[in-house]
PDB file of N, CA and C in Angstrom:
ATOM      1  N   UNK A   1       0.836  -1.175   0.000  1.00  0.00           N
ATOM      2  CA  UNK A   1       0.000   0.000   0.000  1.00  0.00           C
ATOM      3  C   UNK A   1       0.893   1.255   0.000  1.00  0.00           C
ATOM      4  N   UNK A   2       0.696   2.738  -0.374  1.00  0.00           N
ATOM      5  CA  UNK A   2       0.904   3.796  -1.198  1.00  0.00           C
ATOM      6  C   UNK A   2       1.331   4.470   0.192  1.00  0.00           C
ATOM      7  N   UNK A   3       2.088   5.089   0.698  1.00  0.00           N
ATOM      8  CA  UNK A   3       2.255   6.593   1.761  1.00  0.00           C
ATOM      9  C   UNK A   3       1.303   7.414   1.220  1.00  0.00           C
ATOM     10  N   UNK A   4       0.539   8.038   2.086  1.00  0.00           N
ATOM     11  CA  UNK A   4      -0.140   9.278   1.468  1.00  0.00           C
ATOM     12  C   UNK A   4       0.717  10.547   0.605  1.00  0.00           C
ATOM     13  N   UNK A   5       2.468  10.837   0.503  1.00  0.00           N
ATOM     14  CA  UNK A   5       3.216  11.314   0.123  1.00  0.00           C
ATOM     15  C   UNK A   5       3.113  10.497  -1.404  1.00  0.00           C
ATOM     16  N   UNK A   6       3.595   9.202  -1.579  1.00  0.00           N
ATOM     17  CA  UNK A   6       3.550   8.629  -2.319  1.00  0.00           C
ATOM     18  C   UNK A   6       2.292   8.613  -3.249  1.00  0.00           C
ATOM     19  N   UNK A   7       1.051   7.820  -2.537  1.00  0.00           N
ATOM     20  CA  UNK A   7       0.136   8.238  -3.486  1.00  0.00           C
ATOM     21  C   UNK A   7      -0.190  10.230  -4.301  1.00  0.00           C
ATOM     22  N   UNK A   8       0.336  10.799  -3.327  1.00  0.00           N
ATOM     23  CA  UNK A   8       0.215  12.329  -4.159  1.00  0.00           C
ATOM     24  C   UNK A   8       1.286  12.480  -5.325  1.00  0.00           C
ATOM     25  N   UNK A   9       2.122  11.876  -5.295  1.00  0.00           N
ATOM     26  CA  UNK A   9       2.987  11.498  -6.500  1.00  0.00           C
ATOM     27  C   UNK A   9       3.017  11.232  -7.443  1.00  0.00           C
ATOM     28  N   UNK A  10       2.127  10.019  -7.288  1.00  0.00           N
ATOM     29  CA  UNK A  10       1.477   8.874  -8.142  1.00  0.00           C
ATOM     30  C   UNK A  10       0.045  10.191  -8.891  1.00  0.00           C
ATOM     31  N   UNK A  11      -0.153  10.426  -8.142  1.00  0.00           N
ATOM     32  CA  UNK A  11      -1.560  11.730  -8.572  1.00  0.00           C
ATOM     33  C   UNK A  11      -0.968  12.434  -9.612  1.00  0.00           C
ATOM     34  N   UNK A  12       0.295  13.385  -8.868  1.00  0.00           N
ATOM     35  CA  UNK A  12       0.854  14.546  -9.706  1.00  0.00           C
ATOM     36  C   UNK A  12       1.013  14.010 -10.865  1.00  0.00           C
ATOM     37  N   UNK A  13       1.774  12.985 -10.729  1.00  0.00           N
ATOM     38  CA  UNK A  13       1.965  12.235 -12.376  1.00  0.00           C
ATOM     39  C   UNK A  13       1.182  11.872 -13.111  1.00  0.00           C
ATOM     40  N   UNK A  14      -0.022  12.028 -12.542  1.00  0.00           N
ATOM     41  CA  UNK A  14      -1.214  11.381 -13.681  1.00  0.00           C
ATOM     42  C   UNK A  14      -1.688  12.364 -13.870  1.00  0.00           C
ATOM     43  N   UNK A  15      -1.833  13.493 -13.173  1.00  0.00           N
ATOM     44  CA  UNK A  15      -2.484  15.435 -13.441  1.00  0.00           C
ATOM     45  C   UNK A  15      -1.393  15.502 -14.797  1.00  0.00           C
ATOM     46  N   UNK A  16      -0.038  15.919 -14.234  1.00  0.00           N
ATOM     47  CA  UNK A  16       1.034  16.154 -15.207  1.00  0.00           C
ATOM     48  C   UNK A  16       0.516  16.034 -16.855  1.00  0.00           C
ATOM     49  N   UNK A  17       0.079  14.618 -17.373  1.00  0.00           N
ATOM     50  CA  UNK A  17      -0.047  14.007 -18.108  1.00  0.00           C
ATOM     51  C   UNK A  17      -1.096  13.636 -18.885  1.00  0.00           C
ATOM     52  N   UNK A  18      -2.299  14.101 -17.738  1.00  0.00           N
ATOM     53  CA  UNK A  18      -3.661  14.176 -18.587  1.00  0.00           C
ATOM     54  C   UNK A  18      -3.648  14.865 -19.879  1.00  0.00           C
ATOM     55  N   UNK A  19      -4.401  14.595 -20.590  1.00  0.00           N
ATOM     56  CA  UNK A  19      -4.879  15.291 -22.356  1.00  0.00           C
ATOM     57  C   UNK A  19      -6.680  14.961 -22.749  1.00  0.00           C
ATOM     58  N   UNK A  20      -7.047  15.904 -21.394  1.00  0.00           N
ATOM     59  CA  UNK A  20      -8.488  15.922 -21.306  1.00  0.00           C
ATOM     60  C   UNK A  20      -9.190  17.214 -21.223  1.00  0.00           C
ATOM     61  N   UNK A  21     -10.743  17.224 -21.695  1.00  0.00           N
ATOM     62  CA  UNK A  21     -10.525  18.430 -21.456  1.00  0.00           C
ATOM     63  C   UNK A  21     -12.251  17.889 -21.070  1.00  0.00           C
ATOM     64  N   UNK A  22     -12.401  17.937 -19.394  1.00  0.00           N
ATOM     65  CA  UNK A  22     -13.594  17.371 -19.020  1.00  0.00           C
ATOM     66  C   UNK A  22     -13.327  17.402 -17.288  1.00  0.00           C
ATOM     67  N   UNK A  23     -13.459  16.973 -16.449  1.00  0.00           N
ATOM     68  CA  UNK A  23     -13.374  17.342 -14.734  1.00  0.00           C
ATOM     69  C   UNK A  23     -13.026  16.112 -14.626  1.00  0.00           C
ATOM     70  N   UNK A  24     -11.874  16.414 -13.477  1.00  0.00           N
ATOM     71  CA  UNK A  24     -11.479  15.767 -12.781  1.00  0.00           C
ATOM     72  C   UNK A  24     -11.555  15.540 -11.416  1.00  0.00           C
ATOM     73  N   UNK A  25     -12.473  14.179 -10.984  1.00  0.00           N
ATOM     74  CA  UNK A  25     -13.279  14.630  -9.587  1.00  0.00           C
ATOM     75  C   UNK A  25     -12.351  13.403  -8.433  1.00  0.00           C
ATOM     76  N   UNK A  26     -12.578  14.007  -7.619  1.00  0.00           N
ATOM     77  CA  UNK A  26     -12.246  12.931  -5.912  1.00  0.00           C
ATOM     78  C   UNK A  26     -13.323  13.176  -5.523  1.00  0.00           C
ATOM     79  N   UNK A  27     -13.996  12.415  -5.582  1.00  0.00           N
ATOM     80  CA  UNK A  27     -15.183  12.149  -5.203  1.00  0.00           C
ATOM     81  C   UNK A  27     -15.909  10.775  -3.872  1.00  0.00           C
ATOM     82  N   UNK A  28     -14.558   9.921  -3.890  1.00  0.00           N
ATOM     83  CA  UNK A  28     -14.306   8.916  -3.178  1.00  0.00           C
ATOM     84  C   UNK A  28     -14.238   9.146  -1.648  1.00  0.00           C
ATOM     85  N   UNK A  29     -14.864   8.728  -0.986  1.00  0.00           N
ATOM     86  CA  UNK A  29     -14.707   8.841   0.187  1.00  0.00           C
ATOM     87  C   UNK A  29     -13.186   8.382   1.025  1.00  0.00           C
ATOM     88  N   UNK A  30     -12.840   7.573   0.226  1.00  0.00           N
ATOM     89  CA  UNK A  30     -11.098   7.063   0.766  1.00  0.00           C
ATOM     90  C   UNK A  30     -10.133   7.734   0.219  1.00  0.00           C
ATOM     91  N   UNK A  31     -10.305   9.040  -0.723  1.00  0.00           N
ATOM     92  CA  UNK A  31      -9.366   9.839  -1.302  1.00  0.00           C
ATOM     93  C   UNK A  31      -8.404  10.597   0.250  1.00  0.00           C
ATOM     94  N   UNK A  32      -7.337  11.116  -0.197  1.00  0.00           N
ATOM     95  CA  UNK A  32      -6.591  11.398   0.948  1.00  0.00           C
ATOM     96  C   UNK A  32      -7.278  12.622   2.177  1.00  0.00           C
ATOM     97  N   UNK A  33      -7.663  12.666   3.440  1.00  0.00           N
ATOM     98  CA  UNK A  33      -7.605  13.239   4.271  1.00  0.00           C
ATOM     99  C   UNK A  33      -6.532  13.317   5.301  1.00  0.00           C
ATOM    100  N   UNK A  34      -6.666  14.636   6.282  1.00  0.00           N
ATOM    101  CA  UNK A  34      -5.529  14.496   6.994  1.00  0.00           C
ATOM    102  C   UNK A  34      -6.415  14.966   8.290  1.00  0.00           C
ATOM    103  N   UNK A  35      -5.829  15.157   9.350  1.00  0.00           N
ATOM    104  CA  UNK A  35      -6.494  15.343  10.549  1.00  0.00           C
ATOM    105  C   UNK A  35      -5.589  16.997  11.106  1.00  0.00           C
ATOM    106  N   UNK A  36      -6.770  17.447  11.334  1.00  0.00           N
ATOM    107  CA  UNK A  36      -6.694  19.180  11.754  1.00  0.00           C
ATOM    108  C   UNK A  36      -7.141  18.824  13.636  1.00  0.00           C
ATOM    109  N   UNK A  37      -7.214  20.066  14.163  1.00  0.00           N
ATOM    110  CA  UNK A  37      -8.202  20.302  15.476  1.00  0.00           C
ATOM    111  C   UNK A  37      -9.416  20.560  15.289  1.00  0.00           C
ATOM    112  N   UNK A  38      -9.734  20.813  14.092  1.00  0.00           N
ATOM    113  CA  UNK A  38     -11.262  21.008  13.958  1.00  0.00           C
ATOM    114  C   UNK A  38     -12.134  19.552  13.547  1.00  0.00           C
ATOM    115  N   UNK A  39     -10.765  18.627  13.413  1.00  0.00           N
ATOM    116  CA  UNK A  39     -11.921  17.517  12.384  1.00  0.00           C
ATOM    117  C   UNK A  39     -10.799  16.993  11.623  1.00  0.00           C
ATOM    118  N   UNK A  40     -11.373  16.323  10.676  1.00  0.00           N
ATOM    119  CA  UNK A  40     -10.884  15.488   8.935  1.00  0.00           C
ATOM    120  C   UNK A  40     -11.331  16.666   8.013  1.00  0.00           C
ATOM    121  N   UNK A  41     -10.030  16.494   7.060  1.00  0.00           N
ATOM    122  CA  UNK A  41      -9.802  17.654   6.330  1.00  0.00           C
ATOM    123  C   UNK A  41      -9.546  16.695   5.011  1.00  0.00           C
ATOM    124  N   UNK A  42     -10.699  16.933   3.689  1.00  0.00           N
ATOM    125  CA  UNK A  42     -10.350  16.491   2.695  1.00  0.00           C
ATOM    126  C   UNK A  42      -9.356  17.487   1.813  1.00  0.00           C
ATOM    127  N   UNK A  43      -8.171  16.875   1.559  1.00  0.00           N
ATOM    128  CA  UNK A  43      -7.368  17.080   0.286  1.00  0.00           C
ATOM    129  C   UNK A  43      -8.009  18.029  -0.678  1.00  0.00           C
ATOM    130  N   UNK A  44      -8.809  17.301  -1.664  1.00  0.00           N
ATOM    131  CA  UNK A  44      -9.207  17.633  -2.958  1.00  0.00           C
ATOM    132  C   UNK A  44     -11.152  17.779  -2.420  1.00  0.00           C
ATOM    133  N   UNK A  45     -11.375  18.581  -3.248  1.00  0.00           N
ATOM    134  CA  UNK A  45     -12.905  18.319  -3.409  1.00  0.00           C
ATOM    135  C   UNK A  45     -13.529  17.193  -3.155  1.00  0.00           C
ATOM    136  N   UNK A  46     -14.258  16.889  -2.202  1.00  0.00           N
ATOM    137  CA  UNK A  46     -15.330  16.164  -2.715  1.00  0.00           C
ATOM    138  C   UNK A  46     -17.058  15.784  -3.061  1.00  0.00           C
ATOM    139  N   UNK A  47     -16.667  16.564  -4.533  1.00  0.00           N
ATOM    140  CA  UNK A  47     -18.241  16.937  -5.418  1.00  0.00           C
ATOM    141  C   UNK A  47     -18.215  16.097  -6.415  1.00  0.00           C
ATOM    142  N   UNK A  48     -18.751  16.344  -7.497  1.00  0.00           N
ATOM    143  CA  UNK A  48     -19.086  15.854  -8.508  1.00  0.00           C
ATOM    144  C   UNK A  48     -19.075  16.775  -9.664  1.00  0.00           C
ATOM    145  N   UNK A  49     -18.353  18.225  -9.324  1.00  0.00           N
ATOM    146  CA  UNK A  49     -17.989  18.799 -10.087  1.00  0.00           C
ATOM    147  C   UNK A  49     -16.276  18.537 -10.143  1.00  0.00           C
ATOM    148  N   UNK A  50     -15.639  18.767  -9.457  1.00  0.00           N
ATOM    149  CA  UNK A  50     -13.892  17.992  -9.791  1.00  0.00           C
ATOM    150  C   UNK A  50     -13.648  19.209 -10.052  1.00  0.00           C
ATOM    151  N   UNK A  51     -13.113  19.087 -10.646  1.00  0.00           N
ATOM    152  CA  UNK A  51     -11.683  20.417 -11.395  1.00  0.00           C
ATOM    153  C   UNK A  51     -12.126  20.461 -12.857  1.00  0.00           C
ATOM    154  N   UNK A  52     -11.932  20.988 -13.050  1.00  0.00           N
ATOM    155  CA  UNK A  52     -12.299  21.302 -15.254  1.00  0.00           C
ATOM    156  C   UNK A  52     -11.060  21.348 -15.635  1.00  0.00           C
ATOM    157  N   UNK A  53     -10.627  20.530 -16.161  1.00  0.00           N
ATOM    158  CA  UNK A  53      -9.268  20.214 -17.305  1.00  0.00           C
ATOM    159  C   UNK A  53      -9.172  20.985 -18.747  1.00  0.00           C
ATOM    160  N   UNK A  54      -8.486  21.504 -18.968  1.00  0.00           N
ATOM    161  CA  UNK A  54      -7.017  21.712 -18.068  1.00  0.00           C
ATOM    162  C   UNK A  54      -6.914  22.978 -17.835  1.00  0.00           C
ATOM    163  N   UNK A  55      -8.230  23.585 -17.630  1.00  0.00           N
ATOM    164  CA  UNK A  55      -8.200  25.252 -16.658  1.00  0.00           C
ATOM    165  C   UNK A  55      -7.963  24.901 -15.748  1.00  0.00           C
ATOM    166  N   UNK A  56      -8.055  23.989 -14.990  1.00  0.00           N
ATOM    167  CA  UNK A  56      -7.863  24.082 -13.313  1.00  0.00           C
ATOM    168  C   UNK A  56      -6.693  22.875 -13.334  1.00  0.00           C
ATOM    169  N   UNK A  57      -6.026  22.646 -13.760  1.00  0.00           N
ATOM    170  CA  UNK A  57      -4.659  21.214 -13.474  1.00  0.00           C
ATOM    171  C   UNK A  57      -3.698  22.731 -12.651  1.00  0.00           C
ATOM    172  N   UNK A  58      -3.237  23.318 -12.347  1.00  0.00           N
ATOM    173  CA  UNK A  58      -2.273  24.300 -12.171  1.00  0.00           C
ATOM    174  C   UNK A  58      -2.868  24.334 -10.311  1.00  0.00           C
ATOM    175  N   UNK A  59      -4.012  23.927 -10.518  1.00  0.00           N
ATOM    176  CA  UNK A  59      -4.889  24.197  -9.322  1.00  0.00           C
ATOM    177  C   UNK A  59      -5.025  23.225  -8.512  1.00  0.00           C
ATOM    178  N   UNK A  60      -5.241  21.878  -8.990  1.00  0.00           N
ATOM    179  CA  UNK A  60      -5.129  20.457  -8.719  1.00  0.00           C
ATOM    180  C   UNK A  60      -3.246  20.260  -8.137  1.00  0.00           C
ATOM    181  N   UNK A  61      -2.434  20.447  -8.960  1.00  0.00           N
ATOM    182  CA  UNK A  61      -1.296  20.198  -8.816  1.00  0.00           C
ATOM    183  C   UNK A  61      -0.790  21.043  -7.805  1.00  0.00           C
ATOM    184  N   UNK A  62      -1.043  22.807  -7.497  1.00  0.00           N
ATOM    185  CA  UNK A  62      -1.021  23.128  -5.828  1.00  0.00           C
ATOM    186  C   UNK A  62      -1.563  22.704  -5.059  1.00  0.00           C
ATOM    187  N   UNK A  63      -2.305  21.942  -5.141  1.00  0.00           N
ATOM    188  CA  UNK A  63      -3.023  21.103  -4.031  1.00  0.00           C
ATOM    189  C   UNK A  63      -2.654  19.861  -3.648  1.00  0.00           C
ATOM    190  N   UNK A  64      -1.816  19.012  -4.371  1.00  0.00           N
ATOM    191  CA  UNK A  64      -0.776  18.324  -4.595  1.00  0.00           C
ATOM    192  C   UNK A  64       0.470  18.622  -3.603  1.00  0.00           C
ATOM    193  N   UNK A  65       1.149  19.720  -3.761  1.00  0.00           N
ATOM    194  CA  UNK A  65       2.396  20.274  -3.254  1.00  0.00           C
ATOM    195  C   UNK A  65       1.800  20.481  -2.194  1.00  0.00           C
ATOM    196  N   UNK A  66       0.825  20.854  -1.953  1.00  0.00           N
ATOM    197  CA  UNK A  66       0.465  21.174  -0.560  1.00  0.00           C
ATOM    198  C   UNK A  66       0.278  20.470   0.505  1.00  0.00           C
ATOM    199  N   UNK A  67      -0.011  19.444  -0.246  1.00  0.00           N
ATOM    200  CA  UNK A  67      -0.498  17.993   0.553  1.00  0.00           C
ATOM    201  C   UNK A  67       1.267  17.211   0.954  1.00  0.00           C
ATOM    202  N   UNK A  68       1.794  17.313   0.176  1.00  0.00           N
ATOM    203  CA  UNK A  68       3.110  16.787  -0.114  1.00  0.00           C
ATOM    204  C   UNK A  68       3.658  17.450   1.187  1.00  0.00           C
ATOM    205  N   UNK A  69       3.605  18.475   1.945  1.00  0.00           N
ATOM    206  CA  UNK A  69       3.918  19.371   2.686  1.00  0.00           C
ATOM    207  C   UNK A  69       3.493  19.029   4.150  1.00  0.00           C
ATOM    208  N   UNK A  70       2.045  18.695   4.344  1.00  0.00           N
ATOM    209  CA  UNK A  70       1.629  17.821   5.351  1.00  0.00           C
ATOM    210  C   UNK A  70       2.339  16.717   6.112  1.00  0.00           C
ATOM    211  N   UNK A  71       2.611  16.341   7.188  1.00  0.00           N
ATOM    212  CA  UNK A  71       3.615  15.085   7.651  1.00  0.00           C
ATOM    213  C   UNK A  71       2.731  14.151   7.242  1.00  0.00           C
ATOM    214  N   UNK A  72       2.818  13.222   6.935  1.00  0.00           N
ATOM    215  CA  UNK A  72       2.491  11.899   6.893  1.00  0.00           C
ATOM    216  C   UNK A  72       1.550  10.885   8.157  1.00  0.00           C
ATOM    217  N   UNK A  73       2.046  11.524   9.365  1.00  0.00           N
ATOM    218  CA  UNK A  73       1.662  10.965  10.197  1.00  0.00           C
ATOM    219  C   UNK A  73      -0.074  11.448  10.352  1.00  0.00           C
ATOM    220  N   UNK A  74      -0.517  12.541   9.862  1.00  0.00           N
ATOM    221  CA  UNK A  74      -1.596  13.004   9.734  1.00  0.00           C
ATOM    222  C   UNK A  74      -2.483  13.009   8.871  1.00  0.00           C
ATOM    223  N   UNK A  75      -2.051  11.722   7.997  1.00  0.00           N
ATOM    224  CA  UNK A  75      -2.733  11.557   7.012  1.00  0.00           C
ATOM    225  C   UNK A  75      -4.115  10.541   7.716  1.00  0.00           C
ATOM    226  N   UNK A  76      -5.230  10.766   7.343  1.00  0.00           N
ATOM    227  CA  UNK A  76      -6.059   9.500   7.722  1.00  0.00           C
ATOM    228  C   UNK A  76      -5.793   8.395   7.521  1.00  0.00           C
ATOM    229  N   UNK A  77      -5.763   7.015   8.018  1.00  0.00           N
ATOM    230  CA  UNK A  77      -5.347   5.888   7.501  1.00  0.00           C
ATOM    231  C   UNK A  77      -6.960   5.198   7.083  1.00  0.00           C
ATOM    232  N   UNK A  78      -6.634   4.316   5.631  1.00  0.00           N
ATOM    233  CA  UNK A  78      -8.241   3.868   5.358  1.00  0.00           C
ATOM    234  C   UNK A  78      -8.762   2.942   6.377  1.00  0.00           C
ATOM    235  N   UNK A  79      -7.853   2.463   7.139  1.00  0.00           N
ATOM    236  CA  UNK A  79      -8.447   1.481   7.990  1.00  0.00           C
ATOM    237  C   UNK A  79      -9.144   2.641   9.141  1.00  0.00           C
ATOM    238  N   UNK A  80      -9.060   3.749   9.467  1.00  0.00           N
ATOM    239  CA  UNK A  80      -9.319   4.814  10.432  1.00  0.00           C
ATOM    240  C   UNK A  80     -10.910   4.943  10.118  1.00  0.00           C
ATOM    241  N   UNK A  81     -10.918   5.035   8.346  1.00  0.00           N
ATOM    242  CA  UNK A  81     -12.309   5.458   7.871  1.00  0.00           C
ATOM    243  C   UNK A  81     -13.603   4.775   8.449  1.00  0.00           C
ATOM    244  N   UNK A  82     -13.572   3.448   8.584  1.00  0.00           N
ATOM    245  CA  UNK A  82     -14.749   3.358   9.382  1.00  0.00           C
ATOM    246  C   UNK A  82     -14.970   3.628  10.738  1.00  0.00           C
ATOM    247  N   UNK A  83     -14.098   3.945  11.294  1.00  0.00           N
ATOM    248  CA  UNK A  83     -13.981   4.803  12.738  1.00  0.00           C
ATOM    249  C   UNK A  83     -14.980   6.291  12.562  1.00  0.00           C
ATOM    250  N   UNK A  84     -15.109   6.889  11.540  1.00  0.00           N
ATOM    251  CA  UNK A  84     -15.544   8.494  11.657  1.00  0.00           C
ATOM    252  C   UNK A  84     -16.829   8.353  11.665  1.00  0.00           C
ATOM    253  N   UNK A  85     -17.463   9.067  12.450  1.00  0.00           N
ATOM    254  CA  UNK A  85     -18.547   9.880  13.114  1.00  0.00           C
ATOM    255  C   UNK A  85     -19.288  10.276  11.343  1.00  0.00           C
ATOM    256  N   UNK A  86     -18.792  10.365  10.646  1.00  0.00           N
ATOM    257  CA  UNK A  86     -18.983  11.445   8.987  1.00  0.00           C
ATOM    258  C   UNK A  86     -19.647  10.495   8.535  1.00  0.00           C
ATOM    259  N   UNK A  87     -19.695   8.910   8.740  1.00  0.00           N
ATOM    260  CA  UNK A  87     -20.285   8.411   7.515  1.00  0.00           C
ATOM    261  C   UNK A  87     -21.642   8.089   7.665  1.00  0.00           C
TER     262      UNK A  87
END
């Protein structure tokens, strides 16, 4: 299984590389969160609108670096997910 560092990697490289021109959504409930004092903090959107390609990849990919920036240790773990109060 992926580090949450790692899987944002694995992301950037597939943003990088897209040749779409349609939204790109996290929409998944197991997409990366991290843990704040207020709560679980999703990463990326999660709608069903996504990002619009490739006006918003510049936008997706700071969000990326940003995440990349986060320690690791604060990433949600998926096994955590059925633990939350959210679902």
């Amino acid at each position: 299984m992926l580090s949450p560092h790692e899987e944002l990697r694995e992301i950037r490289m597939m943003v990088e590389r897209l040749e779409i021109s349609g939204r790109l959504c996290f929409d998944h409930f197991i997409n990366l969160a991290y843990k704040t004092v207020l709560g679980i903090v999703w990463l990326f959107k999660q709608d069903y609108d996504g990002y619009k390609m490739p006006e918003e990849r510049v936008k997706v990919l700071e969000i990326i670096d940003s995440g990349l920036k986060i320690d690791e240790s604060l990433y949600v773990r998926v096994e955590e997910l059925s633990e939350l109060s959210a679902i």
